[in-house]
N, C-alpha and C. Protein backbone atom coordinates (compact mmCIF):
# COMPACT_ATOMS: atom_id res chain seq x y z
N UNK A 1 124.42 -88.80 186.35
CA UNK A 1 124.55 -88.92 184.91
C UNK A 1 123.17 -89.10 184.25
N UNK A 2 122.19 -89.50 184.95
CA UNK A 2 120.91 -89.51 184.42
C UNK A 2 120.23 -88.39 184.03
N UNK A 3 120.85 -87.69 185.00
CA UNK A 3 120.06 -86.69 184.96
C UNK A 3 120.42 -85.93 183.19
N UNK A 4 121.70 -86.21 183.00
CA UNK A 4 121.51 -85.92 181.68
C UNK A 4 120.55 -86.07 180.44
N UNK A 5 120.07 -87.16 180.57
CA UNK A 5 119.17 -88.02 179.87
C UNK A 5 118.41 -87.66 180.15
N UNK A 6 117.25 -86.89 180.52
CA UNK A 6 115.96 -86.80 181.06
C UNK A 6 115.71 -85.32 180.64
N UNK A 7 114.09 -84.79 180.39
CA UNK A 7 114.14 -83.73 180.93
C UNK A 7 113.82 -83.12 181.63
N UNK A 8 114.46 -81.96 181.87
CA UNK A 8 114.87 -80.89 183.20
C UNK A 8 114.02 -79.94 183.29
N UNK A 9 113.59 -80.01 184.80
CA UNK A 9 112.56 -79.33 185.36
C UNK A 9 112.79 -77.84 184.88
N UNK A 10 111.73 -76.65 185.14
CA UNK A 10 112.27 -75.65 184.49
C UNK A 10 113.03 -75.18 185.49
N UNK A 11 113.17 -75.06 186.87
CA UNK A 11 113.92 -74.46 187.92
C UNK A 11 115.81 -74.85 187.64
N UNK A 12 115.39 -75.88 186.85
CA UNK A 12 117.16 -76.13 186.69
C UNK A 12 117.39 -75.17 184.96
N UNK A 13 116.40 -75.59 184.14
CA UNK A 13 116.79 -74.93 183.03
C UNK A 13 117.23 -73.50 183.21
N UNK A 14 115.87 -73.05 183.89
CA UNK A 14 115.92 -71.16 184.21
C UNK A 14 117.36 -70.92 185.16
N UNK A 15 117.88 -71.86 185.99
CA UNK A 15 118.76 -71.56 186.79
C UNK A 15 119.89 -71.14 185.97
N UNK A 16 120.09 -72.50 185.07
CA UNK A 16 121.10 -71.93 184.21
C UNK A 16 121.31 -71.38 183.18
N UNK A 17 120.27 -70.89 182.94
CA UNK A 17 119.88 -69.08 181.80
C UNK A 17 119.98 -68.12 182.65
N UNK A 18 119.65 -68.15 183.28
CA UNK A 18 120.06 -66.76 184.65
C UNK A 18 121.33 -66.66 184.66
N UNK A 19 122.58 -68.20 184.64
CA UNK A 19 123.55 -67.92 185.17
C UNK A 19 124.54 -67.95 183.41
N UNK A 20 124.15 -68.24 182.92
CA UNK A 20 124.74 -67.85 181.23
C UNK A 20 124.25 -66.13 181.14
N UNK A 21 122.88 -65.55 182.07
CA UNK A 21 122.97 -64.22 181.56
C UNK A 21 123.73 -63.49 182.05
N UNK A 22 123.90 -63.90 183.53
CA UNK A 22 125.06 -62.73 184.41
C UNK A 22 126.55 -62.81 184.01
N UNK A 23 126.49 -64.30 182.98
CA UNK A 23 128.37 -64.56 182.63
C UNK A 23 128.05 -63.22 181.23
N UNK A 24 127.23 -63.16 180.55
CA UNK A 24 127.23 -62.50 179.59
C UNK A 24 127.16 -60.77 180.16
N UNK A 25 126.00 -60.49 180.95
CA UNK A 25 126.12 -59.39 181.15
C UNK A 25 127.89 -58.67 181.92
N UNK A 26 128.42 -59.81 182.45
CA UNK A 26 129.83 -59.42 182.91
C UNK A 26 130.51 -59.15 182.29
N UNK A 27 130.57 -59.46 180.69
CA UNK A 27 131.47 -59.13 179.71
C UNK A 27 130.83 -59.15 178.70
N UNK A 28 129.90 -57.18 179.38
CA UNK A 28 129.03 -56.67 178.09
C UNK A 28 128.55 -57.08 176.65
N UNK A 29 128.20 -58.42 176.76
CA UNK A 29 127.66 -58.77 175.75
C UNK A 29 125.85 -59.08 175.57
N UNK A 30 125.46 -58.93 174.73
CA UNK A 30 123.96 -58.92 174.68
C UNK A 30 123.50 -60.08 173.68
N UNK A 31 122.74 -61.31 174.70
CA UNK A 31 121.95 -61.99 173.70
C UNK A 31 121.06 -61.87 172.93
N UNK A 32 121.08 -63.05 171.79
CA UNK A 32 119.39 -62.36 170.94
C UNK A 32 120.12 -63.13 169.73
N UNK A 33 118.99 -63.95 169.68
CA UNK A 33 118.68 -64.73 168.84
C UNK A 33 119.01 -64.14 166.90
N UNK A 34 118.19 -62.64 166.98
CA UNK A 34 117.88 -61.93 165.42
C UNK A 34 118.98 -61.49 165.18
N UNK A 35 119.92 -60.78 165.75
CA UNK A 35 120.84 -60.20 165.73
C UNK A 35 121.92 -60.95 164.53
N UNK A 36 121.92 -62.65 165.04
CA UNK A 36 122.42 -63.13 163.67
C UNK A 36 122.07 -63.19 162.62
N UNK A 37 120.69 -62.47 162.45
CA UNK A 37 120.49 -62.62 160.87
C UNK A 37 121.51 -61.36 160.08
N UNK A 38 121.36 -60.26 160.93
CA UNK A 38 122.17 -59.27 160.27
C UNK A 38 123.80 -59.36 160.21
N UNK A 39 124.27 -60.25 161.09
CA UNK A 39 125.77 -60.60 161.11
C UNK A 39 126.34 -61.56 159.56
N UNK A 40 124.99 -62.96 159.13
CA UNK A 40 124.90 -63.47 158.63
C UNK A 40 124.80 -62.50 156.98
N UNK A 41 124.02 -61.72 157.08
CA UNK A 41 123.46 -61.02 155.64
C UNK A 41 124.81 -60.16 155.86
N UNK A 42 125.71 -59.52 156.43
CA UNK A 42 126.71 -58.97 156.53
C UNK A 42 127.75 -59.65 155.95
N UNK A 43 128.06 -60.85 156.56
CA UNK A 43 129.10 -61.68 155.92
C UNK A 43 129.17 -61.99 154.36
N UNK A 44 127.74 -62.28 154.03
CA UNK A 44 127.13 -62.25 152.66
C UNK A 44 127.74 -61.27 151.91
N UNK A 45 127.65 -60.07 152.22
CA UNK A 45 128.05 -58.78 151.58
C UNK A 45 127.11 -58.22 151.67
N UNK A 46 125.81 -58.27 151.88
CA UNK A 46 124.52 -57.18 151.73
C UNK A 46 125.05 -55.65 152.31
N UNK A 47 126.44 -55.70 153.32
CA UNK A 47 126.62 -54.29 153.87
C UNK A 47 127.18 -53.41 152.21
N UNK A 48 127.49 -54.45 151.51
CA UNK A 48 127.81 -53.26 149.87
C UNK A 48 127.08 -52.83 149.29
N UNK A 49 125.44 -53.50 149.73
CA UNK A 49 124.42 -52.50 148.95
C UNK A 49 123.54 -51.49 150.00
N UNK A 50 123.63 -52.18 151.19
CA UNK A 50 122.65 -51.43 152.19
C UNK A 50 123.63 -51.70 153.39
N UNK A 51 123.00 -49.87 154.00
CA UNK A 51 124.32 -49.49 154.86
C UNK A 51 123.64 -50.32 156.32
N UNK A 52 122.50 -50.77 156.51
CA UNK A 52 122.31 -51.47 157.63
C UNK A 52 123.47 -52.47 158.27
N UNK A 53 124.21 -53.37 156.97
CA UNK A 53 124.51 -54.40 157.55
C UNK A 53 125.91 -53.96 157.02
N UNK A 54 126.45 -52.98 156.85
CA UNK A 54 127.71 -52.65 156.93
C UNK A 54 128.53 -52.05 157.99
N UNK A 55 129.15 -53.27 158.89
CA UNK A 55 129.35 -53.15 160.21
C UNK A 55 130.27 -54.55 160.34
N UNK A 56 131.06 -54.26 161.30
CA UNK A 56 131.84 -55.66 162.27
C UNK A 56 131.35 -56.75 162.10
N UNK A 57 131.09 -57.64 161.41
CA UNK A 57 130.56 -58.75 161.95
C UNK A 57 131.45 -59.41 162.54
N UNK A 58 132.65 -59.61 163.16
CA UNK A 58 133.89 -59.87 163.21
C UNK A 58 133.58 -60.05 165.21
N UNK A 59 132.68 -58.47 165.42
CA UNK A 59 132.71 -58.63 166.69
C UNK A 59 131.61 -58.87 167.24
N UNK A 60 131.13 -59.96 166.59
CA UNK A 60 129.48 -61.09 167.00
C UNK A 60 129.68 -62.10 166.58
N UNK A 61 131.30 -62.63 166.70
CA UNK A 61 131.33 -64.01 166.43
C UNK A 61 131.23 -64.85 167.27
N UNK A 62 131.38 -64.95 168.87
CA UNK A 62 130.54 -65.48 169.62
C UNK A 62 129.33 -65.54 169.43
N UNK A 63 128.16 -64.57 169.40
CA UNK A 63 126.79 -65.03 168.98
C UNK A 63 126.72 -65.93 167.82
N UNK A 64 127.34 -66.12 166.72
CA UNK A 64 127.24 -67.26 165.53
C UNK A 64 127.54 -68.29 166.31
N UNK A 65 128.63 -68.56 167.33
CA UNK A 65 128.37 -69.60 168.32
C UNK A 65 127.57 -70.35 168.83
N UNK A 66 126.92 -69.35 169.15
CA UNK A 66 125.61 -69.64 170.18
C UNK A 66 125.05 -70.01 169.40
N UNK A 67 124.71 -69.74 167.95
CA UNK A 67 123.53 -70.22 167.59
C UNK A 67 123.84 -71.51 166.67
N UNK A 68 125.17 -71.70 166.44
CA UNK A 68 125.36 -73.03 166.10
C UNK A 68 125.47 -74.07 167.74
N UNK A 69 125.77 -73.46 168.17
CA UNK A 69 125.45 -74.38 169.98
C UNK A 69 123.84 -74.84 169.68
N UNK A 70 123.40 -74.17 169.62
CA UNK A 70 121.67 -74.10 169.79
C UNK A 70 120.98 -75.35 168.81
N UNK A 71 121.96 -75.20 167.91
CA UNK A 71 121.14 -75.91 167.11
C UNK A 71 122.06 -77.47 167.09
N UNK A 72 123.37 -77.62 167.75
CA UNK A 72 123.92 -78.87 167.70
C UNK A 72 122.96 -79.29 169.40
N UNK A 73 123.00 -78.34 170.06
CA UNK A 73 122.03 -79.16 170.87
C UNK A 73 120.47 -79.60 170.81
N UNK A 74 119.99 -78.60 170.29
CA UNK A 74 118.61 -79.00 169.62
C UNK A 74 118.56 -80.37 169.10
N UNK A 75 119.62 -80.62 168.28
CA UNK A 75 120.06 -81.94 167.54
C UNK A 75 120.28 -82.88 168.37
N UNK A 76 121.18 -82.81 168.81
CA UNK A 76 121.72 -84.18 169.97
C UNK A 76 120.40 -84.36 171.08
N UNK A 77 119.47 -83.16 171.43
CA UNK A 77 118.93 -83.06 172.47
C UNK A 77 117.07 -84.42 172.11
N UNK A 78 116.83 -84.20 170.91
CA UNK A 78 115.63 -84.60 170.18
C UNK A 78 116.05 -86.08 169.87
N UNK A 79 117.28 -86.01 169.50
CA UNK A 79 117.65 -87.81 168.78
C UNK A 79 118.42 -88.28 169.72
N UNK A 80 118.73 -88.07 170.98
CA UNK A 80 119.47 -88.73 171.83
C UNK A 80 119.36 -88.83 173.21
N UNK A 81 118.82 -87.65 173.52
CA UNK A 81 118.11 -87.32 174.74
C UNK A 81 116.96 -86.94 175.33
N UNK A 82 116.08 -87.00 174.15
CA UNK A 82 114.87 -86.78 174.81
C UNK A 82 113.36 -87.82 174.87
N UNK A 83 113.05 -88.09 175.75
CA UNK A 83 111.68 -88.97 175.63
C UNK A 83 110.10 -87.95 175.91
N UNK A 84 109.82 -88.03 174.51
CA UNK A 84 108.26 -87.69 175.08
C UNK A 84 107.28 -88.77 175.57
N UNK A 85 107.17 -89.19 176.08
CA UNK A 85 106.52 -90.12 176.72
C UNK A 85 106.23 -89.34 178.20
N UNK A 86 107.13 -88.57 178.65
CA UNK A 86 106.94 -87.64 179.40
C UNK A 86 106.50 -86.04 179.44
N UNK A 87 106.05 -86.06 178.13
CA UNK A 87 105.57 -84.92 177.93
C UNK A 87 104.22 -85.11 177.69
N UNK A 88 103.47 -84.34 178.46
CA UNK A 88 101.84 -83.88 178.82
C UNK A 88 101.67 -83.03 178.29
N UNK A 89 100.64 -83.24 177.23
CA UNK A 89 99.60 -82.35 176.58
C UNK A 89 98.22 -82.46 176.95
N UNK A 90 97.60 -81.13 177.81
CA UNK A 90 96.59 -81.49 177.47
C UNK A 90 95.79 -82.52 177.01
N UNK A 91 94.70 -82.82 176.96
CA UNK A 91 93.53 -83.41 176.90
C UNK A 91 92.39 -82.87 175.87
N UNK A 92 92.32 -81.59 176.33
CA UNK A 92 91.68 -80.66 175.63
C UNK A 92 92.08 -80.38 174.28
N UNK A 93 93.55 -79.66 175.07
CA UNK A 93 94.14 -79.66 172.86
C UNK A 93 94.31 -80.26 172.37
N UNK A 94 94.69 -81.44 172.28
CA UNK A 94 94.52 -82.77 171.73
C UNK A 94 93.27 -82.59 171.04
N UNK A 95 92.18 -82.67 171.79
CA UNK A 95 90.52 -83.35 170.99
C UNK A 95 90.51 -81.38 170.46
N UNK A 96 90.89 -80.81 170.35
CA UNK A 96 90.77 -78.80 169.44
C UNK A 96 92.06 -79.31 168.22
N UNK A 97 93.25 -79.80 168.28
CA UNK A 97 93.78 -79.93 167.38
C UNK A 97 93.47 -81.05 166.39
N UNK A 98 92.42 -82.13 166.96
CA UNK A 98 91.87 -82.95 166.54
C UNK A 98 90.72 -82.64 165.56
N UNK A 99 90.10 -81.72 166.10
CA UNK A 99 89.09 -80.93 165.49
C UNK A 99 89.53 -80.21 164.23
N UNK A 100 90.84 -80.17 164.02
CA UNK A 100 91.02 -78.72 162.93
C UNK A 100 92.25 -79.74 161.73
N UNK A 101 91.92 -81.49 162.29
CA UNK A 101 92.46 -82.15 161.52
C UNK A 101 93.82 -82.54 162.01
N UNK A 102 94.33 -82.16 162.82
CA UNK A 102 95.92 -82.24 163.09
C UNK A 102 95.98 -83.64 164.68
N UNK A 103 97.10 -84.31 164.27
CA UNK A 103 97.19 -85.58 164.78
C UNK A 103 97.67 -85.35 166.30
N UNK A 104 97.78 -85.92 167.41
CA UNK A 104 98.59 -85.44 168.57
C UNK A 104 99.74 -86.21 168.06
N UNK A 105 100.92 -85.85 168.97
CA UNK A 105 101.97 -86.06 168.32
C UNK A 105 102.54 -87.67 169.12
N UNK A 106 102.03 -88.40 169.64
CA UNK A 106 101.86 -89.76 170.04
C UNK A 106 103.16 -90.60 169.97
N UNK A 107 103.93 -90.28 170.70
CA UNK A 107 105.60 -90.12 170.95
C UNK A 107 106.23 -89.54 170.80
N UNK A 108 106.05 -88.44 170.14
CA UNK A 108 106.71 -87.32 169.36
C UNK A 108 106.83 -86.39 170.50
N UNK A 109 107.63 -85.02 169.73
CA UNK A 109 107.09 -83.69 170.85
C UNK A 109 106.45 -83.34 170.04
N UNK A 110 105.85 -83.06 168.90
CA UNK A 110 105.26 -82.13 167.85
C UNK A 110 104.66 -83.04 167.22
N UNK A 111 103.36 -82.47 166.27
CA UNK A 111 102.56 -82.96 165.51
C UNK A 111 103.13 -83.69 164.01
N UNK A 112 102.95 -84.69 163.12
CA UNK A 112 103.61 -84.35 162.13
C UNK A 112 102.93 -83.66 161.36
N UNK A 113 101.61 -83.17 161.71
CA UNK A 113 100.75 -82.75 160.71
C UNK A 113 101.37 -81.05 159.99
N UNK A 114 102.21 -80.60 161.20
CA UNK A 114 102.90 -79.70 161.08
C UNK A 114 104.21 -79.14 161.14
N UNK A 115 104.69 -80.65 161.43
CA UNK A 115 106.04 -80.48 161.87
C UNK A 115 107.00 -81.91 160.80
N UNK A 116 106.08 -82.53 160.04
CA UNK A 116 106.58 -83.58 159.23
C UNK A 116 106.61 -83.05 157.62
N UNK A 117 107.37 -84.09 157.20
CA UNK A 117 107.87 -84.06 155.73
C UNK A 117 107.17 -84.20 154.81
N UNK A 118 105.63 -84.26 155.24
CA UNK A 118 104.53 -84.07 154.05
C UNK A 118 104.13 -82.73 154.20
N UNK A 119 104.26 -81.58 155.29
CA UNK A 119 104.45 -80.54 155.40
C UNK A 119 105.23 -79.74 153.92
N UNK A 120 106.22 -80.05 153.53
CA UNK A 120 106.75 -79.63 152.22
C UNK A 120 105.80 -80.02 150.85
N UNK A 121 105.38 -80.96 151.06
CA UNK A 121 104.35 -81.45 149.97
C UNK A 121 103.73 -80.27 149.37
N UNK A 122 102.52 -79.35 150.85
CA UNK A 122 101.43 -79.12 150.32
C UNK A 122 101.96 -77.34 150.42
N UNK A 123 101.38 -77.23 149.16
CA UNK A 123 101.39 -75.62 148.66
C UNK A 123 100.98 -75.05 149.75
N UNK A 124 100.12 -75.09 150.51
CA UNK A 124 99.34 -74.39 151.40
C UNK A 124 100.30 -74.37 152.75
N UNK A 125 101.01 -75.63 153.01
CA UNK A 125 102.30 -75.36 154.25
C UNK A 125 103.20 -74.46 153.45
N UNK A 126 104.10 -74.51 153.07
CA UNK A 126 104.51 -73.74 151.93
C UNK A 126 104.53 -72.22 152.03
N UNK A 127 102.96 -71.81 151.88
CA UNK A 127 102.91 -70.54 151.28
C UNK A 127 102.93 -70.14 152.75
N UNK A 128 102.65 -70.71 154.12
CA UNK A 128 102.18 -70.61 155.31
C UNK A 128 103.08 -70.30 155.77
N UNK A 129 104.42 -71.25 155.29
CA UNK A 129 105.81 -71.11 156.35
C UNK A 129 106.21 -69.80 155.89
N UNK A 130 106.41 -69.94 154.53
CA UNK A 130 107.29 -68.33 153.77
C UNK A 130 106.57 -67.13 154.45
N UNK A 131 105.48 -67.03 154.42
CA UNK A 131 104.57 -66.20 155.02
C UNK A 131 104.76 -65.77 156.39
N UNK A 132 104.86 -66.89 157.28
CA UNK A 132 105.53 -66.57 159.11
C UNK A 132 106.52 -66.42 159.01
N UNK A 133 107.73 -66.73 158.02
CA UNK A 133 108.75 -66.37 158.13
C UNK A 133 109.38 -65.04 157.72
N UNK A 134 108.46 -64.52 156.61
CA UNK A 134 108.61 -63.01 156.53
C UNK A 134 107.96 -62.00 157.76
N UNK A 135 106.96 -62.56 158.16
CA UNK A 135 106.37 -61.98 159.06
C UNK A 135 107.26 -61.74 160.30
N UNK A 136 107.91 -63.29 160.49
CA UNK A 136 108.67 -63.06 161.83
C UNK A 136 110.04 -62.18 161.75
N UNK A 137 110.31 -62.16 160.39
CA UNK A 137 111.70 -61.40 160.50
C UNK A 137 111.57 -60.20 160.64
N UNK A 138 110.44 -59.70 159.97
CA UNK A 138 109.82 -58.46 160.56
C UNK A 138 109.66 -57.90 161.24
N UNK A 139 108.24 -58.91 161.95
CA UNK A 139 108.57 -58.68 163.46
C UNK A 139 109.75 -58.47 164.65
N UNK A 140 110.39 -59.23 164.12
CA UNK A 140 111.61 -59.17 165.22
C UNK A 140 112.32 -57.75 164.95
N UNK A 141 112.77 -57.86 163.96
CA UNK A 141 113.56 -56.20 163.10
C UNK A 141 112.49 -55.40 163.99
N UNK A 142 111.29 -54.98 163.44
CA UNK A 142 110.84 -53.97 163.94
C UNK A 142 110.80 -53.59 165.44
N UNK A 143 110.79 -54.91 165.79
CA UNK A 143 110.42 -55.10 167.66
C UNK A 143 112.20 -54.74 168.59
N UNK A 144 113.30 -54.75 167.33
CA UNK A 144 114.26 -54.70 167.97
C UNK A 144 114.89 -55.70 168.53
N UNK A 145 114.47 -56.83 168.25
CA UNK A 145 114.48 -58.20 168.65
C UNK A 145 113.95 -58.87 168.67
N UNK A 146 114.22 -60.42 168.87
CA UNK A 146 113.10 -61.61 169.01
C UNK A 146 113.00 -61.66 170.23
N UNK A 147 112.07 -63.03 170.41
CA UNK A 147 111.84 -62.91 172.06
C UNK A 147 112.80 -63.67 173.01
N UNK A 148 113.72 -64.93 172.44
CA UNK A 148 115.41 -64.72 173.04
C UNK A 148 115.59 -63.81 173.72
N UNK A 149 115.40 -62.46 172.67
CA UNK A 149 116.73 -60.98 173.21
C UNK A 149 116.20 -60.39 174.00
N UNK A 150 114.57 -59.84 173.74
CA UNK A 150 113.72 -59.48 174.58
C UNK A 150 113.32 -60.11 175.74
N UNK A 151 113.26 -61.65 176.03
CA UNK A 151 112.38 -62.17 176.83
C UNK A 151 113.76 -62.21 177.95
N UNK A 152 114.45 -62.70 177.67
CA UNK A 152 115.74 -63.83 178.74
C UNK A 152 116.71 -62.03 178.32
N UNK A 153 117.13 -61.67 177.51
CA UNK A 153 118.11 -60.58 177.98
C UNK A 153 117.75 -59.10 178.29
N UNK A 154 116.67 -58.47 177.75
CA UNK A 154 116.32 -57.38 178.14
C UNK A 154 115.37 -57.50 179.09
N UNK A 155 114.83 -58.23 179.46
CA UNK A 155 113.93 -58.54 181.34
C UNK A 155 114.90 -58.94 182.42
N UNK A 156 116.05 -59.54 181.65
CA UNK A 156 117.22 -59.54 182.85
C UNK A 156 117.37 -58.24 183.09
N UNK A 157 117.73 -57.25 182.04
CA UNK A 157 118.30 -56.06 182.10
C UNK A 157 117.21 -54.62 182.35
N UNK A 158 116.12 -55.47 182.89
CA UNK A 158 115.11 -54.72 183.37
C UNK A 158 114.86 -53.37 182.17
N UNK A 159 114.85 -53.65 180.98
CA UNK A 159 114.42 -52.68 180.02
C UNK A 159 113.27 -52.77 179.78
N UNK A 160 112.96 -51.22 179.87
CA UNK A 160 111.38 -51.92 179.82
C UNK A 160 110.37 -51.37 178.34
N UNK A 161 111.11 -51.27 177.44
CA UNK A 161 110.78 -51.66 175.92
C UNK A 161 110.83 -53.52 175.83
N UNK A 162 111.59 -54.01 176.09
CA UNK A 162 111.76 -55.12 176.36
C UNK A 162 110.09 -55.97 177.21
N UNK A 163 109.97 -55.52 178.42
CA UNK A 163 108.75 -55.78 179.21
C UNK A 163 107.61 -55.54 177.68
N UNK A 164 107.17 -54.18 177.34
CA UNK A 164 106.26 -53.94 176.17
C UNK A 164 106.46 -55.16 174.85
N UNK A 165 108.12 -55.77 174.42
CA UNK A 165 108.09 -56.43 173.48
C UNK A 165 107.21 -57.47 173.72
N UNK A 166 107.52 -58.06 175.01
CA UNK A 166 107.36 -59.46 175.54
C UNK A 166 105.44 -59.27 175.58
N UNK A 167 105.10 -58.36 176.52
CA UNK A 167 103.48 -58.29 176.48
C UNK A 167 102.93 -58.97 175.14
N UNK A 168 103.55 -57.66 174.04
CA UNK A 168 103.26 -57.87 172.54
C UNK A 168 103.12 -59.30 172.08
N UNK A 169 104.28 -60.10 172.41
CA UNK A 169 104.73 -61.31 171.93
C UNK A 169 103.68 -62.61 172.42
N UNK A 170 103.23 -62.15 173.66
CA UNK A 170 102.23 -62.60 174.72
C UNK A 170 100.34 -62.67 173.85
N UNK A 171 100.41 -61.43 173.65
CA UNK A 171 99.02 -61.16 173.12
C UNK A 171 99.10 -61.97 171.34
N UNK A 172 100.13 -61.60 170.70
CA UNK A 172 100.52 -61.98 169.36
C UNK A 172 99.91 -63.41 169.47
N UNK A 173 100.60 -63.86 170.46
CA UNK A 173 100.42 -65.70 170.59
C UNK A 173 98.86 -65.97 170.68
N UNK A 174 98.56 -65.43 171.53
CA UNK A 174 97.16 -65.65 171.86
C UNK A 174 96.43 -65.67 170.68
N UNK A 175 96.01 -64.21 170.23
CA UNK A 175 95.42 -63.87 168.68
C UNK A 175 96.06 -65.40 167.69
N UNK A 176 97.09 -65.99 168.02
CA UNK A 176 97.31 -66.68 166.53
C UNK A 176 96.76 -67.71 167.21
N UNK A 177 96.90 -68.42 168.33
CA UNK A 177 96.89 -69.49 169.09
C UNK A 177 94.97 -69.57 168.87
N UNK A 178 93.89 -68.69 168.82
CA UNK A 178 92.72 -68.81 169.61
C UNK A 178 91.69 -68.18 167.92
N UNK A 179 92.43 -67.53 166.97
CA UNK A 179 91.84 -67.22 166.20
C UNK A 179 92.32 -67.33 164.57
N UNK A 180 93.55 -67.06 164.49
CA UNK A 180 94.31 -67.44 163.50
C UNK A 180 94.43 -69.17 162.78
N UNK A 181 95.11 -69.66 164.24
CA UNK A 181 95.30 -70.99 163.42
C UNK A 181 94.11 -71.80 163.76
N UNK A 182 92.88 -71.59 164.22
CA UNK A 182 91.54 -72.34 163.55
C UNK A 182 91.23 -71.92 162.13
N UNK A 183 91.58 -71.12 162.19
CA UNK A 183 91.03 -70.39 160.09
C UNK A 183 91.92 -70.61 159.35
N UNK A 184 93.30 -71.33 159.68
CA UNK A 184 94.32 -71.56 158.59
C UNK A 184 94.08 -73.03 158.43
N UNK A 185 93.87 -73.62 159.63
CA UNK A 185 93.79 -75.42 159.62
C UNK A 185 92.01 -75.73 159.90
């Protein structure tokens, strides 16, 4: 029962994403995270002005599942089950995120410098989030997916547009990780 409480090495996490992918691939269904945005803008009605999202949403109501799963566990998982006290950061990024003003997150999993409620305050988080968030929906649309769908279901399924998304997603990080977010913070 402890083991509930704690967290889980990745060999147990990955074990059981492997074994949620083969229950899925058994009854042809395909994960991915983006996919609900268009089920979501469907339900809306957007399929009455644009023929993209005029379609079933009826038969991706399991995926709205999943992603309310995702996020009641996200929830329960942060306020009930999780201790960072066991989570290791670096040394290094610490004294580089230190450098660019941003706090380590010193029980936390995340910074609040970027992840807290003075974050809404400043125009500049703000214009930052709206900004990655158009970007990412983008990205994902264009890429055919996020990296959910791409990373964990189309590398299961050995597609290898999928392999190219993930590279992409790989290098993307880097560029923002090493050059981007020193010039934003």
């Amino acid at each position: 029962m402890n083991l509930l409480f704690q967290t889980w090495p990745w060999y147990i996490s990955g074990f059981l994403i492997a074994i949620i992918m083969l229950i899925l691939n058994y009854f042809g269904k395909v994960f991915g995270m983006s996919s609900n945005l268009r089920s979501l803008c469907s339900i809306a009605g957007a399929g009455k002005h644009v023929s993209f999202f005029d379609f079933d949403w009826k038969s991706q109501r399991w995926n709205l599942v999943v992603v309310v799963g995702a996020m009641l566990g996200g929830f329960v998982a942060v306020n009930y089950m999780s201790d960072a006290s066991n989570v290791a950061i670096n040394p290094k990024t610490i004294q580089q995120l230190a450098q660019m003003g941003i706090d380590a997150p010193n029980g936390k999993l995340v910074p609040n410098a970027l992840f807290g409620e003075a974050t809404f305050q400043s125009p500049k988080m703000i214009l930052i989030l709206i900004t990655g968030g158009i970007l990412i929906g983008f990205g994902s649309r264009y890429a055919g997916g996020c990296t959910s769908g791409h990373a964990i279901a189309g590398m299961s399924n050995l597609q290898i547009q999928s392999l190219k998304a993930v590279i992409g997603f790989f290098i993307g990080g880097l560029l923002m990780s090493h050059f981007l977010f020193p010039i934003l913070f």
